[in-house]
N, C-alpha and C. Protein backbone atom coordinates (compact mmCIF):
# COMPACT_ATOMS: atom_id res chain seq x y z
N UNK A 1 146.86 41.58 297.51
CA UNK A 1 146.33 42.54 298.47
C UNK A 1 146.84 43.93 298.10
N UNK A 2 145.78 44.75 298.13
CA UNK A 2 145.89 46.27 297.69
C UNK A 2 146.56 47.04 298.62
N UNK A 3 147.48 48.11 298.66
CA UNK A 3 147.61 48.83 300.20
C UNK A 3 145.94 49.45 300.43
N UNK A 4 146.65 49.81 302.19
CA UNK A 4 144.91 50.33 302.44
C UNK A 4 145.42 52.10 302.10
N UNK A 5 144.15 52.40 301.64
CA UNK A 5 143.76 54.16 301.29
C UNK A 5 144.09 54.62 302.57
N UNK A 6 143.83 55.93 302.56
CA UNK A 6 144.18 56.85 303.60
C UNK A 6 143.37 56.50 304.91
N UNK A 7 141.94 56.60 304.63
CA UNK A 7 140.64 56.29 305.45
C UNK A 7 141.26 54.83 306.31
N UNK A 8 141.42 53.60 305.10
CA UNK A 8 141.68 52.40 305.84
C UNK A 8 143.08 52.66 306.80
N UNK A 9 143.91 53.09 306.54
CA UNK A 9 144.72 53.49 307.20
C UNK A 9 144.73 54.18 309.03
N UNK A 10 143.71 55.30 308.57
CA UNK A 10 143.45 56.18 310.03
C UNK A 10 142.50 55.44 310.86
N UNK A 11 141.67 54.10 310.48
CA UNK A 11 140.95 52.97 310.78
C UNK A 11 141.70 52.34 311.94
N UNK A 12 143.05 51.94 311.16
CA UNK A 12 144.12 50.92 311.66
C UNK A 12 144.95 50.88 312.46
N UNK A 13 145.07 52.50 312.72
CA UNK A 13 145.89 53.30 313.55
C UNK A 13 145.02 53.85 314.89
N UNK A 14 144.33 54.33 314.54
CA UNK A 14 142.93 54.34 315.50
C UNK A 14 142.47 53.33 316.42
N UNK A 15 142.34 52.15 315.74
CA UNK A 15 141.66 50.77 316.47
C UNK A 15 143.36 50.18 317.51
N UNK A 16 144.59 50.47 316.60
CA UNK A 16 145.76 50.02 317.39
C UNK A 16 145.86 50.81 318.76
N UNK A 17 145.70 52.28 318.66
CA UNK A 17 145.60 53.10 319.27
C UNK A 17 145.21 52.56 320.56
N UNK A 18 143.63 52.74 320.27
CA UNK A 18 142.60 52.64 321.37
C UNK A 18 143.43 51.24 322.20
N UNK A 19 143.31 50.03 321.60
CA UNK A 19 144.14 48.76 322.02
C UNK A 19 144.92 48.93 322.71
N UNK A 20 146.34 50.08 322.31
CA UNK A 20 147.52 50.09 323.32
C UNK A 20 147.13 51.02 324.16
N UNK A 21 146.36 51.99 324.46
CA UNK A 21 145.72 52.60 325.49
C UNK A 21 145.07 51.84 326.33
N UNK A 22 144.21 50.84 326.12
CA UNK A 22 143.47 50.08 326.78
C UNK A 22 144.64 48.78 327.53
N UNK A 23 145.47 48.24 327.04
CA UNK A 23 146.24 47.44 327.61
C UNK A 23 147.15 48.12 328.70
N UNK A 24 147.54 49.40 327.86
CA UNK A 24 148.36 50.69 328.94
C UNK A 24 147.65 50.67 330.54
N UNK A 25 146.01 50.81 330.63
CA UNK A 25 145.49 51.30 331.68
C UNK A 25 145.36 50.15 332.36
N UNK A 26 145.27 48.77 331.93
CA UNK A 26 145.19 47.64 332.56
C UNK A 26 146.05 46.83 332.69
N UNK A 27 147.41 47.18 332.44
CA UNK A 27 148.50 46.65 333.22
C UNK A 27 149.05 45.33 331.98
N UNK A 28 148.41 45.57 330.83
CA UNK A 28 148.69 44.55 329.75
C UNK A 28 147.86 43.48 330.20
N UNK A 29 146.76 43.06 330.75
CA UNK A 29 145.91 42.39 331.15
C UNK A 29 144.60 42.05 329.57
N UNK A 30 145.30 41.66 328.48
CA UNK A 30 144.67 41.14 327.67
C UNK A 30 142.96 41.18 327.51
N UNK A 31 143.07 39.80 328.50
CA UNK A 31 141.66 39.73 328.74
C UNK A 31 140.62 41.09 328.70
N UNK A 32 140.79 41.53 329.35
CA UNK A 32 140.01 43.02 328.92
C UNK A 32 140.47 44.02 327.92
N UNK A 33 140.37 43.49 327.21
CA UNK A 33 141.12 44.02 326.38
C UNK A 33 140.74 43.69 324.80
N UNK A 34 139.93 42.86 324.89
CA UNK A 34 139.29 41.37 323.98
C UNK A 34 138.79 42.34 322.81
N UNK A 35 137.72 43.39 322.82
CA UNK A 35 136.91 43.72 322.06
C UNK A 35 138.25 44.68 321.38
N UNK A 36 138.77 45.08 321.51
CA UNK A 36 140.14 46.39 321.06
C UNK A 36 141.05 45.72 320.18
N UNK A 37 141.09 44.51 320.59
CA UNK A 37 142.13 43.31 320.17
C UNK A 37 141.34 42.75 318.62
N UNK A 38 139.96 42.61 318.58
CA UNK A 38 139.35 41.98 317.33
C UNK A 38 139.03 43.19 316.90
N UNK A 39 138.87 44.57 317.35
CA UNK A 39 138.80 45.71 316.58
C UNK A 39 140.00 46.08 315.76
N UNK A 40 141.01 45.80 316.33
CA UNK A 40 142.30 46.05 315.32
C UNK A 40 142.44 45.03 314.56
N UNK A 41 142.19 44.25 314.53
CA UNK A 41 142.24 42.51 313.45
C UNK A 41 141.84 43.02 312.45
N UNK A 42 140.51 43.54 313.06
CA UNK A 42 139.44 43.47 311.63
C UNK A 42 140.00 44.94 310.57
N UNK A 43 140.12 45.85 311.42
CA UNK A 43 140.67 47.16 310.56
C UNK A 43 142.14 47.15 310.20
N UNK A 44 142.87 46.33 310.30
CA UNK A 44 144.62 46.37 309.79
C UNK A 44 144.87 45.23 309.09
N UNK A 45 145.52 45.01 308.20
CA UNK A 45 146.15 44.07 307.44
C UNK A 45 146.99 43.36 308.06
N UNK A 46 147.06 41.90 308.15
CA UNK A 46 147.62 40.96 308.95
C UNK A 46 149.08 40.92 309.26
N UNK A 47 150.13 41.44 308.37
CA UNK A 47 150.95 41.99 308.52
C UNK A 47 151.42 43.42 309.41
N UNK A 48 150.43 43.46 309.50
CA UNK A 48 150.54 45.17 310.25
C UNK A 48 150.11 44.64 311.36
N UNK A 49 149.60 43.79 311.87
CA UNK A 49 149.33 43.20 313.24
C UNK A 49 150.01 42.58 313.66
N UNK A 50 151.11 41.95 312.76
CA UNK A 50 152.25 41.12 313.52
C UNK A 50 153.21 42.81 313.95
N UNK A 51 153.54 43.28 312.77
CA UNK A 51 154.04 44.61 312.74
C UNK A 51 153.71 45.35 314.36
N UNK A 52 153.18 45.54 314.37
CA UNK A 52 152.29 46.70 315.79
C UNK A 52 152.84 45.65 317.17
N UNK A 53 152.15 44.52 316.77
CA UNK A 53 152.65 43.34 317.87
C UNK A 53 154.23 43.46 318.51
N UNK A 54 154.66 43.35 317.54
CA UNK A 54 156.51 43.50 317.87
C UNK A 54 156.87 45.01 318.23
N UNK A 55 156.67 45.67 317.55
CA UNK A 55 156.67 46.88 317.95
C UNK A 55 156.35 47.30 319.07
N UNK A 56 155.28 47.24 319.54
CA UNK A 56 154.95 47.48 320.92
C UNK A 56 155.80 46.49 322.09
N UNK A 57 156.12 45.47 321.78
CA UNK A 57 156.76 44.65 322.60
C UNK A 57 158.28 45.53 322.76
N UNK A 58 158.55 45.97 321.76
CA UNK A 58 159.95 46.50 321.49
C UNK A 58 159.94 47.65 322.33
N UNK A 59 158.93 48.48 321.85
CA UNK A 59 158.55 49.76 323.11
C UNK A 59 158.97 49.66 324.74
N UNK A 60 157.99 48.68 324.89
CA UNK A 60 158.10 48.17 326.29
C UNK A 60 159.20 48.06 326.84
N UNK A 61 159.78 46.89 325.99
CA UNK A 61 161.23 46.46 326.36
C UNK A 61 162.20 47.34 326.47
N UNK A 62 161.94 48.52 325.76
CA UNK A 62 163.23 49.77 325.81
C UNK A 62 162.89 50.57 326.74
N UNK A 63 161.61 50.88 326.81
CA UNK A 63 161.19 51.47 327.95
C UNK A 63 161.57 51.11 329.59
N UNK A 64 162.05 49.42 329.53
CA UNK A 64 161.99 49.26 330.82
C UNK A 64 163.76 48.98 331.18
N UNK A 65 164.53 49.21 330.01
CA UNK A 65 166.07 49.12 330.01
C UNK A 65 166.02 50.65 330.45
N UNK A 66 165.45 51.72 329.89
CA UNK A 66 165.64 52.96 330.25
C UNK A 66 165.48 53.34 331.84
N UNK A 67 164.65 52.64 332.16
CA UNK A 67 164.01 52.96 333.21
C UNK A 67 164.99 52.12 334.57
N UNK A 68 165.32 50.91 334.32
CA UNK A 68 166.39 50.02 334.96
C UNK A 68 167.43 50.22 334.51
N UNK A 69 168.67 50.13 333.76
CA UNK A 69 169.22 50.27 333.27
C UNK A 69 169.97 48.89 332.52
N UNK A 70 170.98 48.74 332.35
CA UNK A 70 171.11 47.60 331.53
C UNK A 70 172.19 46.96 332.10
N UNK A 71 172.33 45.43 332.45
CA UNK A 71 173.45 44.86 333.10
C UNK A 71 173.77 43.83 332.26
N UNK A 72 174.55 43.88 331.42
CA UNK A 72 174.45 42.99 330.89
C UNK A 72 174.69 41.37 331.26
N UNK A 73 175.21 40.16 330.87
CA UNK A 73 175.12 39.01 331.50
C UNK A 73 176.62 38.82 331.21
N UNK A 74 176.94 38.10 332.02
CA UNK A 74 178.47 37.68 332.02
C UNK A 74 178.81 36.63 331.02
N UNK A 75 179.65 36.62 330.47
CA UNK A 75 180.12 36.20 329.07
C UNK A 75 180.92 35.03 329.73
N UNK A 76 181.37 34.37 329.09
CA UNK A 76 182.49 33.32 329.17
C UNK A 76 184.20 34.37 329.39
N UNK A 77 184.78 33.45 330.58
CA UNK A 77 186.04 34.13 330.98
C UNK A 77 186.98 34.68 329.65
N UNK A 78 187.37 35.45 330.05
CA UNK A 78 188.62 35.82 328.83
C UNK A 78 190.14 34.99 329.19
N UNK A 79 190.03 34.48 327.98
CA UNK A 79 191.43 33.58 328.62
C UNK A 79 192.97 34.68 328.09
């Protein structure tokens, strides 16, 4: 597999785009979300979709430590 050119690139980023905008406005509600979801498949390299996948999960997740803050969990006693 070739990297993608510039064009395939602003494709991939574009179609992710629109996707995390569209999941943004609907509360991560997938389902509607369907046509954005096979639009980025088809324009990004399968790696870059696991890539974006985690990433955005990672977003989230920091986003919502920022926003709550962080407690962590209680460890085993210190002897």
């Amino acid at each position: 597999m070739s990297a993608p050119n510039s064009s395939e690139r602003r494709a991939c980023w574009g179609a992710r785009d629109k996707l995390w905008k569209c999941l943004d406005d609907n509360q991560d509600n997938a389902a509607l979300c369907e046509q954005y979801q096979k639009e980025f498949e088809a324009n990004c390299p399968g790696q870059w979709v696991k890539y974006f996948i985690k990433r955005r999960d990672f977003l989230k997740y920091k986003e919502k430590i920022q926003k709550e803050g962080f407690e962590p969990a209680d460890g085993p006693p210190k002897l």
